[in-house]
Protein backbone atom coordinates (compact mmCIF):
# COMPACT_ATOMS: atom_id res chain seq x y z
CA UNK A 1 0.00 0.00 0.00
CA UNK A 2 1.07 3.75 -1.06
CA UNK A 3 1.59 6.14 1.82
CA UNK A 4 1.09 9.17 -0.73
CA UNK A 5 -2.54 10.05 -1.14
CA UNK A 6 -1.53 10.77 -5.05
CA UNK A 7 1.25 11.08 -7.67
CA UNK A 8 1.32 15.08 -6.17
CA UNK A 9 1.83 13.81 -2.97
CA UNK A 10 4.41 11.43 -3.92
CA UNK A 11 6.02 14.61 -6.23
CA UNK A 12 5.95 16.42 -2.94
CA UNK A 13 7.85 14.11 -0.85
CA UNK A 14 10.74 13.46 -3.42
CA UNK A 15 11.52 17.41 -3.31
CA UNK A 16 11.58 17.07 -0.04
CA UNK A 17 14.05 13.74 0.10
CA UNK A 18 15.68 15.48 -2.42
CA UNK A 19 16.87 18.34 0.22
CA UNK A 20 14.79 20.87 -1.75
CA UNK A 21 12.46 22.38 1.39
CA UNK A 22 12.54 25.84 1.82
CA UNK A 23 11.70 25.27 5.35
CA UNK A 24 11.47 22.39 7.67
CA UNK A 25 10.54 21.95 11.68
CA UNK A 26 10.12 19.51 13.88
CA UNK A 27 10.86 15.25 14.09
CA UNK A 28 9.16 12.33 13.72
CA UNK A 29 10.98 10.79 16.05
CA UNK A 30 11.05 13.68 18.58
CA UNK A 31 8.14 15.58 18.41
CA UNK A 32 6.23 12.72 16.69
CA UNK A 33 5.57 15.13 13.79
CA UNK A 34 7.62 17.00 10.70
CA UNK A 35 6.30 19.76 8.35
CA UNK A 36 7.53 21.08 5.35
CA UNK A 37 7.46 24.31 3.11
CA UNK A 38 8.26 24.14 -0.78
CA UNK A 39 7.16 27.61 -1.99
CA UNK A 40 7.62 27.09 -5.47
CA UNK A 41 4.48 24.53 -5.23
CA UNK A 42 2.85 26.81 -2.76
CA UNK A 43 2.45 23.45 -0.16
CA UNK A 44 3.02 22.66 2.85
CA UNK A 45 3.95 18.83 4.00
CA UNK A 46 4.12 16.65 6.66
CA UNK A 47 4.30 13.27 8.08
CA UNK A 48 3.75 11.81 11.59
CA UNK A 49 5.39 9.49 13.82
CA UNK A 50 2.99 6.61 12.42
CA UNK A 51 4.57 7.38 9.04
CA UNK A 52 1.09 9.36 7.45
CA UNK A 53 2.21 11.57 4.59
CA UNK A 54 -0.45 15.16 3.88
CA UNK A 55 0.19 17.98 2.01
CA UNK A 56 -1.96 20.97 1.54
CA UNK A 57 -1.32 23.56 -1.57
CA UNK A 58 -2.58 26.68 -1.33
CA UNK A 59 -3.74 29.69 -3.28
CA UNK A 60 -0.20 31.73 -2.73
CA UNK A 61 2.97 31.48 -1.62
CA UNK A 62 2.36 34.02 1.26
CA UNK A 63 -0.44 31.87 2.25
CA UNK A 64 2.17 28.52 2.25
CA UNK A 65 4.04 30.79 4.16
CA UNK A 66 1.50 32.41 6.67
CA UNK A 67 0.31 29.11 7.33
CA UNK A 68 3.81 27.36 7.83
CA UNK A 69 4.79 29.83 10.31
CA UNK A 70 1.31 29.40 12.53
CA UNK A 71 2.18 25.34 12.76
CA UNK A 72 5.41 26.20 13.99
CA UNK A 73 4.50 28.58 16.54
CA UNK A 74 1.69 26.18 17.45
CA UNK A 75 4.54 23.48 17.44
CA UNK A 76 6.65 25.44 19.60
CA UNK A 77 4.11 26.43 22.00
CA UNK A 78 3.35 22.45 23.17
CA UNK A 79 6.94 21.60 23.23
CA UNK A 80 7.17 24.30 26.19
C-alpha cells in the first residue's frame, strides 16, 4: 500500500528527500511530527510518527508561508 494520497503527494515528498524544502521543523521521532514548506508549489507537507504523509497547496505562496509559520509557533508552544 502507497503512503502518498496521489502522484502530487508522492512529487511532494521526493523534493523534499531530495533536500529541496525551503523550510522544515520539527521530528518524527522527537516531536512525533515534521512539516515542510516548498514555496515554489505553494504546499506545505508533513508526516507523523505513524509514518502518514499530507500535504496541503494553497492559493499563494504568502499563504504557504503564513500558514507554515502558525504550525510552527503552534509546534513550539506544546513543546514548552
Amino acid at each position: 500500500m502507497n503512503k502518498y494520497i496521489d502522484e502530487t503527494g508522492e512529487m511532494l515528498n521526493d523534493i523534499a528527500l531530495n533536500g529541496f524544502l525551503d523550510d522544515q521543523y520539527g521530528s518524527v521521532q522527537e516531536e512525533g511530527i515534521w512539516v515542510g514548506l516548498i514555496l515554489e508549489h505553494k504546499a506545505i507537507i508533513q508526516e507523523d510518527d505513524q509514518g502518514f504523509f499530507d500535504y496541503k497547496i494553497f492559493e499563494s505562496v504568502d499563504d504557504a508561508q503564513k500558514k507554515f509559520t502558525e504550525i510552527v509557533e503552534s509546534m513550539e508552544v506544546s513543546n514548552d
